[in-house]
PDB file of N, CA and C in Angstrom:
ATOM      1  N   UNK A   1     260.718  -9.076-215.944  1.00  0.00           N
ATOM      2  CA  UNK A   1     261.423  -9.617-214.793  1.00  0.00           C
ATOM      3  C   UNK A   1     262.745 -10.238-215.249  1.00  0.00           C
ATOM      4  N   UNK A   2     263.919  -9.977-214.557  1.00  0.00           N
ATOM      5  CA  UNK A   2     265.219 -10.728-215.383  1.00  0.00           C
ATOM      6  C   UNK A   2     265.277 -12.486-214.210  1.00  0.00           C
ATOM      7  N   UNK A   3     265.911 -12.685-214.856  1.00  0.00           N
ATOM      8  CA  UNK A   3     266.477 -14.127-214.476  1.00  0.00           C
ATOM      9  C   UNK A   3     267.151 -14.171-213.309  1.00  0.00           C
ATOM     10  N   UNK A   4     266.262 -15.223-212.860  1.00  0.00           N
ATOM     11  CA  UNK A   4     266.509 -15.422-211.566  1.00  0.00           C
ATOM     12  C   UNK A   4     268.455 -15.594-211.375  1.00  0.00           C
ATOM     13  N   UNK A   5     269.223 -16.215-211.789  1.00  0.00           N
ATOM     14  CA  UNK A   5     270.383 -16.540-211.244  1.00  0.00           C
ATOM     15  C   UNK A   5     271.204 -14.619-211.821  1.00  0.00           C
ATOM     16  N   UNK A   6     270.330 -14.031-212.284  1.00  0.00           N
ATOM     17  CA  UNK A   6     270.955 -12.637-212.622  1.00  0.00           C
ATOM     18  C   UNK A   6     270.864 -11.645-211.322  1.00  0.00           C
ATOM     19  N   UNK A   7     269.723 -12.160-210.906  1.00  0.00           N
ATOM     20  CA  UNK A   7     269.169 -11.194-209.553  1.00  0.00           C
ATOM     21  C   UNK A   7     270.183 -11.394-208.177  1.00  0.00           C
ATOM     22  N   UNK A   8     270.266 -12.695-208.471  1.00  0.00           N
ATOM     23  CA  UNK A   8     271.467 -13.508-206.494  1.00  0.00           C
ATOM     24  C   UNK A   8     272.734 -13.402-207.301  1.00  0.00           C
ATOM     25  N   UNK A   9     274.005 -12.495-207.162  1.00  0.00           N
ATOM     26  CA  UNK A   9     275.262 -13.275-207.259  1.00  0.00           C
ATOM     27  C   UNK A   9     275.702 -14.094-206.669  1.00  0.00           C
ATOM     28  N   UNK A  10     276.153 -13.643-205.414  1.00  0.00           N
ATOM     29  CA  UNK A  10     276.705 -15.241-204.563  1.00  0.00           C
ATOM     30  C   UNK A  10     276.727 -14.895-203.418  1.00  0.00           C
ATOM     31  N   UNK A  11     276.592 -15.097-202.153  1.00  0.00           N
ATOM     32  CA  UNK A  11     276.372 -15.018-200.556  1.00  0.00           C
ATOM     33  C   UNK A  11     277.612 -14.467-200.107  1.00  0.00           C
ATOM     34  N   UNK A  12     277.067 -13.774-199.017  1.00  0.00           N
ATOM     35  CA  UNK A  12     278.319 -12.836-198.244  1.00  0.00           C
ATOM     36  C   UNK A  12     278.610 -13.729-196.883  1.00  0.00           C
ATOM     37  N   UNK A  13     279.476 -14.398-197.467  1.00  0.00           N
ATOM     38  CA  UNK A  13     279.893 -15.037-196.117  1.00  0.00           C
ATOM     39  C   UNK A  13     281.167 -14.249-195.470  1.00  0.00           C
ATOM     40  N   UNK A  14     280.707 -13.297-194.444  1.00  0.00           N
ATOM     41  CA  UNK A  14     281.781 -12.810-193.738  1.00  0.00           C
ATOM     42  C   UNK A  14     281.006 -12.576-191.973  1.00  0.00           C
ATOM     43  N   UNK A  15     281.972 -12.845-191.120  1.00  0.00           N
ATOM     44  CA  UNK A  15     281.456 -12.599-189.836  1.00  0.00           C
ATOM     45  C   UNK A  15     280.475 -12.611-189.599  1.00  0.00           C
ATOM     46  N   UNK A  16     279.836 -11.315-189.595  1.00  0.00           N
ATOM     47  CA  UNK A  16     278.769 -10.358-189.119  1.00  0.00           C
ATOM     48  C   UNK A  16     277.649 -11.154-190.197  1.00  0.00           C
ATOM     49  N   UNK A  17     277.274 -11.692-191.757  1.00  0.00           N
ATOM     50  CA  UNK A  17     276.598 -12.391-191.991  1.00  0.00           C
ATOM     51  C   UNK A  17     276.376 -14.000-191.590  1.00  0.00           C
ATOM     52  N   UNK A  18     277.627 -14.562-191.096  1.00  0.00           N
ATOM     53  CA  UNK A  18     277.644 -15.547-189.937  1.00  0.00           C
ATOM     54  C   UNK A  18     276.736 -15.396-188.752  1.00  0.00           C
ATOM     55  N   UNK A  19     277.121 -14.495-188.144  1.00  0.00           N
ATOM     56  CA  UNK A  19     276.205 -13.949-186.521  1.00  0.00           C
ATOM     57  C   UNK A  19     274.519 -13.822-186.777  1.00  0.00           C
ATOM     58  N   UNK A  20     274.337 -13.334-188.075  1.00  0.00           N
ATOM     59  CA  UNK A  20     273.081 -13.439-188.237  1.00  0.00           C
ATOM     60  C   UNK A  20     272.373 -14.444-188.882  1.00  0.00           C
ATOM     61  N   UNK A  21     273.261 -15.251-189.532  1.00  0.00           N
ATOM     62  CA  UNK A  21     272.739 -16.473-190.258  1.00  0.00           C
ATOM     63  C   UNK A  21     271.950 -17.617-188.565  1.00  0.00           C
ATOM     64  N   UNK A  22     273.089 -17.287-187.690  1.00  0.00           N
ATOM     65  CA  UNK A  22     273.060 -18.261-186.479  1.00  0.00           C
ATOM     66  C   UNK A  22     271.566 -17.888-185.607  1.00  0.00           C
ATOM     67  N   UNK A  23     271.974 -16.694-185.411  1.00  0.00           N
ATOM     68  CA  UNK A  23     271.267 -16.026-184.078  1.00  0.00           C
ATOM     69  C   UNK A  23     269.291 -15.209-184.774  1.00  0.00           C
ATOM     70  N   UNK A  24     269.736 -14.901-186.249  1.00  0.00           N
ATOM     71  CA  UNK A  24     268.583 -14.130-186.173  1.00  0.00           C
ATOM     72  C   UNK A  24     267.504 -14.818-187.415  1.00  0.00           C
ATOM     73  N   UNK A  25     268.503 -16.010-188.107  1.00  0.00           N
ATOM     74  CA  UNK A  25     267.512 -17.043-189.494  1.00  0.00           C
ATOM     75  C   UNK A  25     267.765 -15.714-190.623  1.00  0.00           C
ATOM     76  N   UNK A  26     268.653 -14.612-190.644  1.00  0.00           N
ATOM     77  CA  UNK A  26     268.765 -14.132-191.689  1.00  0.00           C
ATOM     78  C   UNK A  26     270.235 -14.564-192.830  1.00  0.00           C
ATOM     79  N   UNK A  27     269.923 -13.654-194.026  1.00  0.00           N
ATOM     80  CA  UNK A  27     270.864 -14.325-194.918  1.00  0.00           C
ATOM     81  C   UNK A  27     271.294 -13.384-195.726  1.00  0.00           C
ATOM     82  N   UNK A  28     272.621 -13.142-195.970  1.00  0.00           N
ATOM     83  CA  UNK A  28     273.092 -12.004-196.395  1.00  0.00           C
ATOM     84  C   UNK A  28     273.339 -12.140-197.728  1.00  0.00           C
ATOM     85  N   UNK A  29     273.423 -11.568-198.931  1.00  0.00           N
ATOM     86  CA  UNK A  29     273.668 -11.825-200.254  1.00  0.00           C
ATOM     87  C   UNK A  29     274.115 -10.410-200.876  1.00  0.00           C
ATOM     88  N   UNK A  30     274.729 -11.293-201.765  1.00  0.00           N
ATOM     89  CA  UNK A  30     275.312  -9.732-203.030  1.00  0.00           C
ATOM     90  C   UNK A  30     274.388 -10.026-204.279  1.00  0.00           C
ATOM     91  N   UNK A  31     273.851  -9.013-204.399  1.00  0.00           N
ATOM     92  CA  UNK A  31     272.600  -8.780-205.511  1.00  0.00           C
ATOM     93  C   UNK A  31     272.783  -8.008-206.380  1.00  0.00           C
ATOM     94  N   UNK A  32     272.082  -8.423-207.380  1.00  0.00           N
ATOM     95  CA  UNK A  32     272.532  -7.022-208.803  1.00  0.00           C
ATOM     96  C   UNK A  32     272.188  -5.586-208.319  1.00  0.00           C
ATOM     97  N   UNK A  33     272.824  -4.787-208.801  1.00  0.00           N
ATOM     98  CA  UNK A  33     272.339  -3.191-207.970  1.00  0.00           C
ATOM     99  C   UNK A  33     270.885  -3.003-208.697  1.00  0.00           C
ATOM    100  N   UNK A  34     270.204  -3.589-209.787  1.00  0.00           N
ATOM    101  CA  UNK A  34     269.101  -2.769-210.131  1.00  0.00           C
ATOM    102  C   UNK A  34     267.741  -3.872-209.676  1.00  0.00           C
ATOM    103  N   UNK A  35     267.986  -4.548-209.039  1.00  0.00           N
ATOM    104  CA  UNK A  35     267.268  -5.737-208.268  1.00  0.00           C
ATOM    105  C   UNK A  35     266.733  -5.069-206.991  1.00  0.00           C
ATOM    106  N   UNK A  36     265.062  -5.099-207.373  1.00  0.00           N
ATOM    107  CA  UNK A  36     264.084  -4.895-206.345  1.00  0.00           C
ATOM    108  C   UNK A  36     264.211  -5.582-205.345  1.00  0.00           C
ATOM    109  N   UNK A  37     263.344  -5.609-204.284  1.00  0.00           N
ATOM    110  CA  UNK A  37     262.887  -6.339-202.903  1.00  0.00           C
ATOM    111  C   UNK A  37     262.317  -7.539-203.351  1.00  0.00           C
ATOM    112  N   UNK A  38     261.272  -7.226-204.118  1.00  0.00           N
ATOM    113  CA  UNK A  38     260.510  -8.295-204.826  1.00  0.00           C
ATOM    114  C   UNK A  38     260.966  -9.326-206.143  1.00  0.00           C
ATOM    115  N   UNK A  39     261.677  -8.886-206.500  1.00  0.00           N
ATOM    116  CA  UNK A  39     262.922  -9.862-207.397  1.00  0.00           C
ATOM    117  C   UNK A  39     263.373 -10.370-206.834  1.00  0.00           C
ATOM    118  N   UNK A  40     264.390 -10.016-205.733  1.00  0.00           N
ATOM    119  CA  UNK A  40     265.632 -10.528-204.294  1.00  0.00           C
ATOM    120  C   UNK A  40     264.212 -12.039-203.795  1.00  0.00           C
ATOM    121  N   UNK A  41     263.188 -11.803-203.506  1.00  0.00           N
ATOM    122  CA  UNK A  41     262.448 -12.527-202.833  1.00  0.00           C
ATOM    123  C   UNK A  41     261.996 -13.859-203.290  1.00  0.00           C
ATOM    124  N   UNK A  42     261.580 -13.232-204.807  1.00  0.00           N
ATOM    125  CA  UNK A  42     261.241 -14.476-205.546  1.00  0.00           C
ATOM    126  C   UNK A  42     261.940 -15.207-206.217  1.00  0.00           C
ATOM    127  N   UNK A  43     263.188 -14.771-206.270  1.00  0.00           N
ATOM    128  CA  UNK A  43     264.460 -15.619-206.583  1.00  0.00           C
ATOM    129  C   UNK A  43     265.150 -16.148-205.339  1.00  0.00           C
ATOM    130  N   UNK A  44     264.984 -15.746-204.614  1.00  0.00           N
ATOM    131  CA  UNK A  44     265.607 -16.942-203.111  1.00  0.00           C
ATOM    132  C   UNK A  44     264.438 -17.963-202.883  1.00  0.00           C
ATOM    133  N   UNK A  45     263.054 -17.777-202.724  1.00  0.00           N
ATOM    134  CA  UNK A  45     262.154 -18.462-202.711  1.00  0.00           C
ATOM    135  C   UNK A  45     262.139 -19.749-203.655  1.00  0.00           C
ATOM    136  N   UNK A  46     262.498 -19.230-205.072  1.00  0.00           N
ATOM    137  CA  UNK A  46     262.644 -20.075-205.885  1.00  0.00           C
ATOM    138  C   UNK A  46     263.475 -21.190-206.012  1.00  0.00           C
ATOM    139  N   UNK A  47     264.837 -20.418-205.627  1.00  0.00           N
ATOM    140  CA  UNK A  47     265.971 -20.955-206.243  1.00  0.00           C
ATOM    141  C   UNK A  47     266.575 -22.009-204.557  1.00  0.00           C
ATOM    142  N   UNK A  48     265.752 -21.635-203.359  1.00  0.00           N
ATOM    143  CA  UNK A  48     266.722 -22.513-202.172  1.00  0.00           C
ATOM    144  C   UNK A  48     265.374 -22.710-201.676  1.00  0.00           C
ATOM    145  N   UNK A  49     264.246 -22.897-201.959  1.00  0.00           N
ATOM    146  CA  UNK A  49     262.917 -23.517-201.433  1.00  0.00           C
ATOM    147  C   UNK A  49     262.635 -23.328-200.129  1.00  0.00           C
ATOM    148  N   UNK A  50     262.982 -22.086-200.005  1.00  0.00           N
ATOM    149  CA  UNK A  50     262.449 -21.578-198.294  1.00  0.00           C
ATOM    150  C   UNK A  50     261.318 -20.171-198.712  1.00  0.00           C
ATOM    151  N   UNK A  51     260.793 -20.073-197.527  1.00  0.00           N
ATOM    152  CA  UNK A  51     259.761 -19.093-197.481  1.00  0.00           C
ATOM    153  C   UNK A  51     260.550 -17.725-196.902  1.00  0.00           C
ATOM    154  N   UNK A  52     260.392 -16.438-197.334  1.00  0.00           N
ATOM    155  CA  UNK A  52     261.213 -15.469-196.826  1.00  0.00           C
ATOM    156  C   UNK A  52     260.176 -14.737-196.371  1.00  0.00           C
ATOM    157  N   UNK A  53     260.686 -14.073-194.929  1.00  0.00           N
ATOM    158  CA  UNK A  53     259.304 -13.164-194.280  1.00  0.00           C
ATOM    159  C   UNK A  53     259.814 -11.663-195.046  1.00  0.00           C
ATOM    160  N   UNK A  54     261.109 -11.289-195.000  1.00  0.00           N
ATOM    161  CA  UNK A  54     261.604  -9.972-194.769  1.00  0.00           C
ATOM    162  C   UNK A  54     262.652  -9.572-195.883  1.00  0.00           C
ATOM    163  N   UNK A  55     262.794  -8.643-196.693  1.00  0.00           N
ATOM    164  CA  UNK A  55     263.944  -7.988-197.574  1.00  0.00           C
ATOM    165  C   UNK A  55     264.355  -6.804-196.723  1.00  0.00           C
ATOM    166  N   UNK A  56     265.740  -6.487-196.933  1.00  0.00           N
ATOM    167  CA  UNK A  56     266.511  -5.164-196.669  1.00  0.00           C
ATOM    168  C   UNK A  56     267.152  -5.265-197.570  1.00  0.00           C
ATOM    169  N   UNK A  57     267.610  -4.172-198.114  1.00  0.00           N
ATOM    170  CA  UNK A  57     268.174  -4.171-198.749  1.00  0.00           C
ATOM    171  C   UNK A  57     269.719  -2.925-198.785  1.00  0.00           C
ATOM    172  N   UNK A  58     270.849  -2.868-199.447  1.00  0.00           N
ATOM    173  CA  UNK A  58     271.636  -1.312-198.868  1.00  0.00           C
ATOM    174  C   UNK A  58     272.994  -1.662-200.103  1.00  0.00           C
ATOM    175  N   UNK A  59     272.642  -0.072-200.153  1.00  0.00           N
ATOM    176  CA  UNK A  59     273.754   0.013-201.420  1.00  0.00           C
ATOM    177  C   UNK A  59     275.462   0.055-200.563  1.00  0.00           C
ATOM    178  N   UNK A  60     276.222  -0.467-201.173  1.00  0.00           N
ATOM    179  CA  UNK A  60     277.378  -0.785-200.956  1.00  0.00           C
ATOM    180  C   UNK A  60     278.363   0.372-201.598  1.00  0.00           C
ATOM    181  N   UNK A  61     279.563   1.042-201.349  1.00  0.00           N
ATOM    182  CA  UNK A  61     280.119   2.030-202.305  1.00  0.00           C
ATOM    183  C   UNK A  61     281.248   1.222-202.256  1.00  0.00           C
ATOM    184  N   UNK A  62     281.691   1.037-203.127  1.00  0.00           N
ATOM    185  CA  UNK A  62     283.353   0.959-202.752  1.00  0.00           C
ATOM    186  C   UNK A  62     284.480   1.320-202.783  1.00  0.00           C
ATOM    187  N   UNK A  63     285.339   0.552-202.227  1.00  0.00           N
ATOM    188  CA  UNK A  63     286.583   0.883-201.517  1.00  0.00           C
ATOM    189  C   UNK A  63     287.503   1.803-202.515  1.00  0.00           C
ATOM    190  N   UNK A  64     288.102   2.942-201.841  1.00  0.00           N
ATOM    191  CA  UNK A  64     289.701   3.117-202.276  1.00  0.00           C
ATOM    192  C   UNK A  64     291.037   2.239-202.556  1.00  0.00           C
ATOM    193  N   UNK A  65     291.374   1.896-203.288  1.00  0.00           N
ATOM    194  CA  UNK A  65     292.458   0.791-203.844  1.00  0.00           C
ATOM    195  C   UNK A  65     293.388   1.394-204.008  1.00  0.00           C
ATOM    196  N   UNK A  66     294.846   1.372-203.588  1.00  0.00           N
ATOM    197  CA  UNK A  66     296.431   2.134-204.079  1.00  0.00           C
ATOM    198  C   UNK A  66     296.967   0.842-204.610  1.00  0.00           C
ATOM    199  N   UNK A  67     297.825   1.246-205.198  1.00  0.00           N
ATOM    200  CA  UNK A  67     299.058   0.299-205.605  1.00  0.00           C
ATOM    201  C   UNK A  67     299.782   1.211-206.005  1.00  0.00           C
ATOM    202  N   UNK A  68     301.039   1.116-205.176  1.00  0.00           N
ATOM    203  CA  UNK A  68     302.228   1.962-205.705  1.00  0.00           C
ATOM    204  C   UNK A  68     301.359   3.331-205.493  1.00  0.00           C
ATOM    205  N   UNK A  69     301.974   4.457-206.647  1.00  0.00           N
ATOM    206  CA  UNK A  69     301.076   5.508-207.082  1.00  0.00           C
ATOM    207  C   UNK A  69     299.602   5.885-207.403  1.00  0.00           C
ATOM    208  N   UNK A  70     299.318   4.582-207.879  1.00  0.00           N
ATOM    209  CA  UNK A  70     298.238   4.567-208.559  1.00  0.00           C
ATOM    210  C   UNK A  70     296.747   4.471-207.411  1.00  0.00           C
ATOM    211  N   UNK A  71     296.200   5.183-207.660  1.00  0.00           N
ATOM    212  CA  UNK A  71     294.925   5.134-206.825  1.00  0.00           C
ATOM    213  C   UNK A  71     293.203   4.228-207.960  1.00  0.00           C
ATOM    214  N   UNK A  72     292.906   3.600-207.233  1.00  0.00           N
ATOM    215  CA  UNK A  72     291.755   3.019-208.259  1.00  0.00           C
ATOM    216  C   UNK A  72     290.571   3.038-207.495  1.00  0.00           C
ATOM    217  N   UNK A  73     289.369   2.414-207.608  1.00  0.00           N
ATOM    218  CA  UNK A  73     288.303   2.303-206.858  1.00  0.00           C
ATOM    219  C   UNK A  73     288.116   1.132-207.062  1.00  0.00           C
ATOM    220  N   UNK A  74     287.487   0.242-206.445  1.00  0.00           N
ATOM    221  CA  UNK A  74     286.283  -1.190-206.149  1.00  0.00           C
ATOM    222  C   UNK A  74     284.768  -0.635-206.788  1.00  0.00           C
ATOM    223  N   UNK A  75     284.109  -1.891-207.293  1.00  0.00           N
ATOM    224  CA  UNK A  75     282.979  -1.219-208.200  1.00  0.00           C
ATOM    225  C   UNK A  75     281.875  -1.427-206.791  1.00  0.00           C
ATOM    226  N   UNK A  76     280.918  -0.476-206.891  1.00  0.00           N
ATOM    227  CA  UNK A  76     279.542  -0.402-206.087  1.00  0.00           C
ATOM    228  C   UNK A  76     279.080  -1.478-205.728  1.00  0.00           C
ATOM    229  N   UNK A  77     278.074  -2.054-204.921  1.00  0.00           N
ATOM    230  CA  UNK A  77     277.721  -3.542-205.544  1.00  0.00           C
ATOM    231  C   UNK A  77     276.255  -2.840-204.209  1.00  0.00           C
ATOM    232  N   UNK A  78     275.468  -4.254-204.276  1.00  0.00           N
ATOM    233  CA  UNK A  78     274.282  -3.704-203.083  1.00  0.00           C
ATOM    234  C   UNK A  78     274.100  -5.398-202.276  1.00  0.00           C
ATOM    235  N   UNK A  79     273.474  -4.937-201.121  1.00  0.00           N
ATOM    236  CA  UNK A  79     273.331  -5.931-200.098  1.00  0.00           C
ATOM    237  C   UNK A  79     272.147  -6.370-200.284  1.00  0.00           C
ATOM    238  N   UNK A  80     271.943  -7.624-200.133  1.00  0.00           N
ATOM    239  CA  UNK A  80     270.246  -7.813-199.466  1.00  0.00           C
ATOM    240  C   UNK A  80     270.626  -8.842-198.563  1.00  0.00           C
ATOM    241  N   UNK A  81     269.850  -8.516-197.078  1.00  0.00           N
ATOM    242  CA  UNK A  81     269.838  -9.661-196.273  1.00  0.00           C
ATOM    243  C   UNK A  81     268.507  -9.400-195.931  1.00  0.00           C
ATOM    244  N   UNK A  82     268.114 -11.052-195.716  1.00  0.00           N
ATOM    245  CA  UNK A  82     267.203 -11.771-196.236  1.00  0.00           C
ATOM    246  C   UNK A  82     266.601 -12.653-194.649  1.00  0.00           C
ATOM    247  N   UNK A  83     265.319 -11.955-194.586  1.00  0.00           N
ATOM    248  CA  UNK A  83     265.215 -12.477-193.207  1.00  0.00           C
ATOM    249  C   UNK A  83     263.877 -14.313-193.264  1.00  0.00           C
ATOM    250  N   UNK A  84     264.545 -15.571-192.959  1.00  0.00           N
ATOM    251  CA  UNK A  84     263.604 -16.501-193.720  1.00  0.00           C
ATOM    252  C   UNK A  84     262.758 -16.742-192.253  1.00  0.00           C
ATOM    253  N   UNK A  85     261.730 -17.431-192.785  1.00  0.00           N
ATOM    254  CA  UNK A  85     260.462 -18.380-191.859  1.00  0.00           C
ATOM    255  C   UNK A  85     261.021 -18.699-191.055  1.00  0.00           C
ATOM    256  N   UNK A  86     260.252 -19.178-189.988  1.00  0.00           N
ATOM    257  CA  UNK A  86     260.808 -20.218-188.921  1.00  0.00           C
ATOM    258  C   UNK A  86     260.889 -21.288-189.629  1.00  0.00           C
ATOM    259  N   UNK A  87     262.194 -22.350-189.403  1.00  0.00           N
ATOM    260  CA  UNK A  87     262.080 -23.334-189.987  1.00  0.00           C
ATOM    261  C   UNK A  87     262.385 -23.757-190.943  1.00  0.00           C
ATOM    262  N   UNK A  88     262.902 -22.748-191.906  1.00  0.00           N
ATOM    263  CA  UNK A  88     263.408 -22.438-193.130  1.00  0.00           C
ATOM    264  C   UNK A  88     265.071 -22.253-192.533  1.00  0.00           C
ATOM    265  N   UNK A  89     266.226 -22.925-193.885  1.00  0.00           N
ATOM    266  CA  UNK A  89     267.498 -22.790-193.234  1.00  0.00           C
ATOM    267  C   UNK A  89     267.960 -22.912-194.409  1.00  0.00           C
ATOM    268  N   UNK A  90     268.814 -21.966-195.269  1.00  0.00           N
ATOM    269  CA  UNK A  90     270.150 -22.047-195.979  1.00  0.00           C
ATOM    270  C   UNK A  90     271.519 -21.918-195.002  1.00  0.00           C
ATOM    271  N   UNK A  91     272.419 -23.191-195.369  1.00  0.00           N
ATOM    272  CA  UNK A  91     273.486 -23.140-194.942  1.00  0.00           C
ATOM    273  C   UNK A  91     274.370 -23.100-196.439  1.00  0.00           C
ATOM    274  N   UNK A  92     275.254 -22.119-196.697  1.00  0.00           N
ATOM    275  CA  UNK A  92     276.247 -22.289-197.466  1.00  0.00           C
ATOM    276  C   UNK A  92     277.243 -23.057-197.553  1.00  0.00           C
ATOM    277  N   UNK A  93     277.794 -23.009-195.894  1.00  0.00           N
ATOM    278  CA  UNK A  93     278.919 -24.166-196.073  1.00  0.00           C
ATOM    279  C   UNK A  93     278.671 -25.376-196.372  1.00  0.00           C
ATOM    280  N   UNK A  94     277.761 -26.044-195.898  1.00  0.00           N
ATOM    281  CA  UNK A  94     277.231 -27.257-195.621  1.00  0.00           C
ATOM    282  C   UNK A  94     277.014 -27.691-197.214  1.00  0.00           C
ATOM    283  N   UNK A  95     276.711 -27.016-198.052  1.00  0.00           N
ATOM    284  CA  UNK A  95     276.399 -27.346-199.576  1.00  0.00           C
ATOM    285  C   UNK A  95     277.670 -27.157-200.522  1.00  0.00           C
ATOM    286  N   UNK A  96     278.746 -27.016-200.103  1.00  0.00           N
ATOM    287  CA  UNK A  96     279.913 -26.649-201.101  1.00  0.00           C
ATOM    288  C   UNK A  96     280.654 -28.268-200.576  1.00  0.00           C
TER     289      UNK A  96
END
């Protein structure tokens, strides 16, 4: 099993993981690409002391990049959002 702070990079705070943080108790995160359901689980469990009912998980490709001439790519990365208990609440902002 690898280490827990290897498995969570850092939370996707954009919009659409906003709307669901509010409305549905889920939680969106950027995760190592070779990180199971069951890794993703027991490292949020662990690491923010909430109970999680639900994993999804979805590979990410990324973007086309120009500058000038030059064409590059953005590296892959994968999603997990993270559906918690009733009652259970990570807020990101609130902790920075």
């Amino acid at each position: 099993m690898k280490n827990l702070f290897d498995v969570i990079k850092k939370p996707c705070l954009t919009e659409k993981g906003m709307m669901l943080q509010e409305n549905n108790n889920q939680v969106v995160l950027k995760v190592n690409p070779s990180a199971n359901k069951i890794e993703i689980k027991t490292a949020v469990e662990t690491l923010f002391n909430v109970k999680v009912d639900n994993v999804r998980t979805a590979n990410m490709h990324g973007k086309q990049k120009r500058v000038g001439m030059r064409t590059g790519r953005c590296n892959d990365w994968k999603k997990a959002i993270v559906t918690l208990s009733e009652g259970h609440k990570i807020d990101f902002l609130e902790q920075i």
